[in-house]
Protein backbone atom coordinates (compact mmCIF):
# COMPACT_ATOMS: atom_id res chain seq x y z
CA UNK A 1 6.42 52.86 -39.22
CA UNK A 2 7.49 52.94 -35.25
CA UNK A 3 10.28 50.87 -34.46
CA UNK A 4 9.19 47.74 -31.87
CA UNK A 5 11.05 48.15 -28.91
CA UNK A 6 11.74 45.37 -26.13
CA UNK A 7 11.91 45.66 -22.52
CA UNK A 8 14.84 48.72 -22.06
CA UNK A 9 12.80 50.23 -24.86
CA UNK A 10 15.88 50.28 -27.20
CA UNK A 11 14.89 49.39 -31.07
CA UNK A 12 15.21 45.81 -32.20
CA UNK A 13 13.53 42.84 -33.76
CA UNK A 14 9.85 42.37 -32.77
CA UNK A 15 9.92 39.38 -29.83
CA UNK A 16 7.66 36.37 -29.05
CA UNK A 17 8.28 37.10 -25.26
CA UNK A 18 6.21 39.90 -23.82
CA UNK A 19 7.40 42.71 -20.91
CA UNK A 20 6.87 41.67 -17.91
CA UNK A 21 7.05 43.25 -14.90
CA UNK A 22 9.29 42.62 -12.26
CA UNK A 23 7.95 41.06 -9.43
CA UNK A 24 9.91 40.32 -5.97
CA UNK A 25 8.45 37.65 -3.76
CA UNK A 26 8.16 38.76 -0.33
CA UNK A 27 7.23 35.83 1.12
CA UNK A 28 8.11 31.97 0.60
CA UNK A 29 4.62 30.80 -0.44
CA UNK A 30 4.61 34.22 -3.37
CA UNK A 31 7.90 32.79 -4.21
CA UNK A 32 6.86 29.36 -5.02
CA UNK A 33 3.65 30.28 -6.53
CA UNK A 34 5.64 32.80 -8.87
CA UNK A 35 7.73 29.93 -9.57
CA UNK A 36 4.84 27.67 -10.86
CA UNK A 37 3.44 30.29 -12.70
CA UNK A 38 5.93 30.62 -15.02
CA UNK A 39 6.45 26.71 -14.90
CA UNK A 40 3.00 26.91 -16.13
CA UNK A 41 3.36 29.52 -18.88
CA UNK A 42 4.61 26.72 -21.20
CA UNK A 43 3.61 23.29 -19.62
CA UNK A 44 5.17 22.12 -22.96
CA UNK A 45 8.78 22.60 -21.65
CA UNK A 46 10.13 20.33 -19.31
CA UNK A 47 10.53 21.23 -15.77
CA UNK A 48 13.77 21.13 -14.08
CA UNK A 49 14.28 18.79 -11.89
CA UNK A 50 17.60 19.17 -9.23
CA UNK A 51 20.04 16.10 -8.81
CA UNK A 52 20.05 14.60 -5.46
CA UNK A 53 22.96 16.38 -3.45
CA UNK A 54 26.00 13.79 -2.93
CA UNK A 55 26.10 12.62 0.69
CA UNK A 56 29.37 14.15 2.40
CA UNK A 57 31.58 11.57 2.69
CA UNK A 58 35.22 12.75 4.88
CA UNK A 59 38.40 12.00 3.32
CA UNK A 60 40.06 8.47 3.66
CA UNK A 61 42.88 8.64 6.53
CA UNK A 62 46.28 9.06 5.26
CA UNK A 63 47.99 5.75 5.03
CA UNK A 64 51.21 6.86 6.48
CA UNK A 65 51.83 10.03 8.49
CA UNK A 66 54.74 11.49 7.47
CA UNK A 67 55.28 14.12 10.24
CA UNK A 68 53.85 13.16 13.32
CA UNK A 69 52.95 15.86 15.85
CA UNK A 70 51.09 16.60 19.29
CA UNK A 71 50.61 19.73 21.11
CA UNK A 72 53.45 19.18 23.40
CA UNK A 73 56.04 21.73 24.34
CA UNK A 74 58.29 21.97 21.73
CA UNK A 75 56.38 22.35 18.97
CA UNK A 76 56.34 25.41 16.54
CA UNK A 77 53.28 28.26 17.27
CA UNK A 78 52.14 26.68 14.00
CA UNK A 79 52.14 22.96 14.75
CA UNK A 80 49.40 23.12 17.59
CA UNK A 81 46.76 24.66 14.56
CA UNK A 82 47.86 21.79 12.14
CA UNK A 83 47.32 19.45 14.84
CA UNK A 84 44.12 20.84 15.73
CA UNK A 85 43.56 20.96 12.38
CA UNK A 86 43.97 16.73 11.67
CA UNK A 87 42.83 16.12 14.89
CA UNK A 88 39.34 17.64 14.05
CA UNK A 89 38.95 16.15 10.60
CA UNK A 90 39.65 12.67 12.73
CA UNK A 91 36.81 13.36 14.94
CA UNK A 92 34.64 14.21 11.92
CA UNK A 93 35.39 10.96 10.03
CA UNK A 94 34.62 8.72 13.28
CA UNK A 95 31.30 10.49 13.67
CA UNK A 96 30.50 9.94 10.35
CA UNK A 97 31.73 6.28 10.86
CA UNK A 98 29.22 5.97 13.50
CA UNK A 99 26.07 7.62 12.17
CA UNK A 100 26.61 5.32 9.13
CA UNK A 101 26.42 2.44 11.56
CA UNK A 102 23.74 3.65 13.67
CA UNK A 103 21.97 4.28 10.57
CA UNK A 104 22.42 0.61 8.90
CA UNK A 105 21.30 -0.40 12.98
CA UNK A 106 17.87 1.16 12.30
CA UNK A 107 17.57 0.22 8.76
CA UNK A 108 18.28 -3.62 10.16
CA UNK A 109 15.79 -3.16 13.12
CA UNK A 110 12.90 -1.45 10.76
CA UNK A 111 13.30 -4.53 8.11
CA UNK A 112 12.58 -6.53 11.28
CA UNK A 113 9.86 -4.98 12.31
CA UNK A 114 8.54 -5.02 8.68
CA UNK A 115 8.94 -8.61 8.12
CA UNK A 116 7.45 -9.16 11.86
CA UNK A 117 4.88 -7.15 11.09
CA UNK A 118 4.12 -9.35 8.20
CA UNK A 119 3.95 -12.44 9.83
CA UNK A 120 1.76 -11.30 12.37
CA UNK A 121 -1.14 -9.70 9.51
CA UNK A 122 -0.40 -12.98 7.59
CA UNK A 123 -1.15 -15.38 10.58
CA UNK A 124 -4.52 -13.07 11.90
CA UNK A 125 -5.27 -13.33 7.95
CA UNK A 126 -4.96 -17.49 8.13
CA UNK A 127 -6.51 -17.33 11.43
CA UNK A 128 -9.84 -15.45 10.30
CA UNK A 129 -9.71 -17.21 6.90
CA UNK A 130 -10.25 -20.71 8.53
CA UNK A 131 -12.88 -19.00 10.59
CA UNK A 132 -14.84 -18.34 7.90
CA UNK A 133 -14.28 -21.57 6.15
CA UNK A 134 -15.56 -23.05 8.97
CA UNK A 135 -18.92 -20.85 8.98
CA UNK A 136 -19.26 -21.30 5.22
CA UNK A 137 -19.10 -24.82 5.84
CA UNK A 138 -21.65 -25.01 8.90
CA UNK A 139 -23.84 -22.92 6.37
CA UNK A 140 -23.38 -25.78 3.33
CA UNK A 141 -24.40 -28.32 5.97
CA UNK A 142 -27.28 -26.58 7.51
CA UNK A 143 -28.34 -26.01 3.43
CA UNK A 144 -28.20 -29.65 2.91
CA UNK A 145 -29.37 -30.91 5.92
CA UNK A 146 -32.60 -28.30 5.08
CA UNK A 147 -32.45 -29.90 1.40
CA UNK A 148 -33.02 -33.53 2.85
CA UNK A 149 -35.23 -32.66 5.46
CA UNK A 150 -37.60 -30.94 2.56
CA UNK A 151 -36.75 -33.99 -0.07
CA UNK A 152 -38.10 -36.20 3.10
CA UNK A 153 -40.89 -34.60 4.24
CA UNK A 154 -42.11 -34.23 0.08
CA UNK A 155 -41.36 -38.26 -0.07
CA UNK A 156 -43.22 -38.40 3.04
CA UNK A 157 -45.73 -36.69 1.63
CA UNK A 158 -45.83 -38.18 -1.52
CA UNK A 159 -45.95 -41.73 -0.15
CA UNK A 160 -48.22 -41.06 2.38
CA UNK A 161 -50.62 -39.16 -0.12
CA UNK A 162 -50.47 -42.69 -2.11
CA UNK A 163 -50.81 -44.65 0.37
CA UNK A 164 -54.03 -43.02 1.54
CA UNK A 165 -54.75 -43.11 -2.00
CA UNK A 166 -55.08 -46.82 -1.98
CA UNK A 167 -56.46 -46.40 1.39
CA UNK A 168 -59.20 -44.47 -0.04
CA UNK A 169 -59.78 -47.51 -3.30
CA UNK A 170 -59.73 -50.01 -0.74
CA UNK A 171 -62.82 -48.13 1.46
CA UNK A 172 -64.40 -47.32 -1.85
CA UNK A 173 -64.49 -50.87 -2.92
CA UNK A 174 -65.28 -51.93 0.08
CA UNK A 175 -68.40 -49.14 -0.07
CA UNK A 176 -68.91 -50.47 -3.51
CA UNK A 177 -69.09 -53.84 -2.83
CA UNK A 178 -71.36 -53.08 0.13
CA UNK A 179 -73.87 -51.17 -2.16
CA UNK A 180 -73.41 -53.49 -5.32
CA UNK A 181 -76.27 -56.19 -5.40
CA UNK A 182 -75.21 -59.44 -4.56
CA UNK A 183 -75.43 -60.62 -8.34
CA UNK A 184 -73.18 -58.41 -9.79
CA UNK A 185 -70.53 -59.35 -7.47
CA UNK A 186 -70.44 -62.81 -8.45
CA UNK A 187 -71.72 -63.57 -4.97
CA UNK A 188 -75.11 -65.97 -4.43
């Protein structure tokens, strides 16, 4: 019986995971691609998925300042550094200030522009709607006018076919009465 042996060949239980070898991405693209391969050796397992990173937010001003300092003369060779120190983190938290309220700006402007946008597609939209309305319409009444025009023409038709129908008796009894003797006509 030989002994199963896992990856630093030393003796142990026999495992459900194989060797492998070690492979070292040299590139970005080899690097994801190994990455989704072994995403993809179990696609029963679920895939790890990152929180979103926090936004950096700079710490609240002190309330009170307890030892208030400049870079005057005067000052300890450690007191200009401090002050440098607060004075950057100041200039940090006002730029952040600002991008925040640049960005809110844009966001405002963009919802603007959406909702303007909007307007504008939804009045074209009305605008073309009641232009075809209108043809549909012109179409319906051309239809019916056609409709009459045929239901005339067949009435037309029809009552001119019976009146030249009784036309046609009339000169046939007339033709009769022409050829009939005399006698049968009741006439002397």
């Amino acid at each position: 019986m030989a002994a199963h042996t896992q990856k630093n060949n030393k003796p142990g239980k026999p495992g459900g995971k194989e060797a492998q070898p070690l492979i070292i991405a040299k590139t970005p693209a080899e690097e994801q691609r190994l990455k989704l391969e072994r995403l993809m050796r179990n696609p029963d397992k679920p895939a790890p998925i990152p929180d979103r990173p926090k936004e950096w937010n700079p710490r609240a001003p002190p309330e009170f300042v307890r030892d208030v300092m400049g870079s005057s003369a005067g000052a300890g060779s450690g007191e200009f550094h401090v002050y440098r120190h607060l004075r950057r983190r100041e200039y940090q938290r006002q730029d952040f200030l600002d991008k925040i309220a640049d960005k809110q700006n844009e966001d405002l402007t963009y919802l603007d522009k959406v909702e303007q946008n909007r307007q504008d597609a939804e009045e074209r939209t009305a605008k073309r709607r009641k232009k075809r309305e209108k043809l549909k319409q012109k179409k319906q009444q051309a239809k019916k006018a056609k409709m009459e025009a045929k239901k005339d023409k067949e009435d037309d038709t029809s009552s001119d076919s019976s009146d030249e129908k009784e036309d046609d008796d009339e000169e046939r009894e007339a033709d009769d009465d022409a050829e009939a003797p005399s006698f049968i006509m009741g006439r002397k």
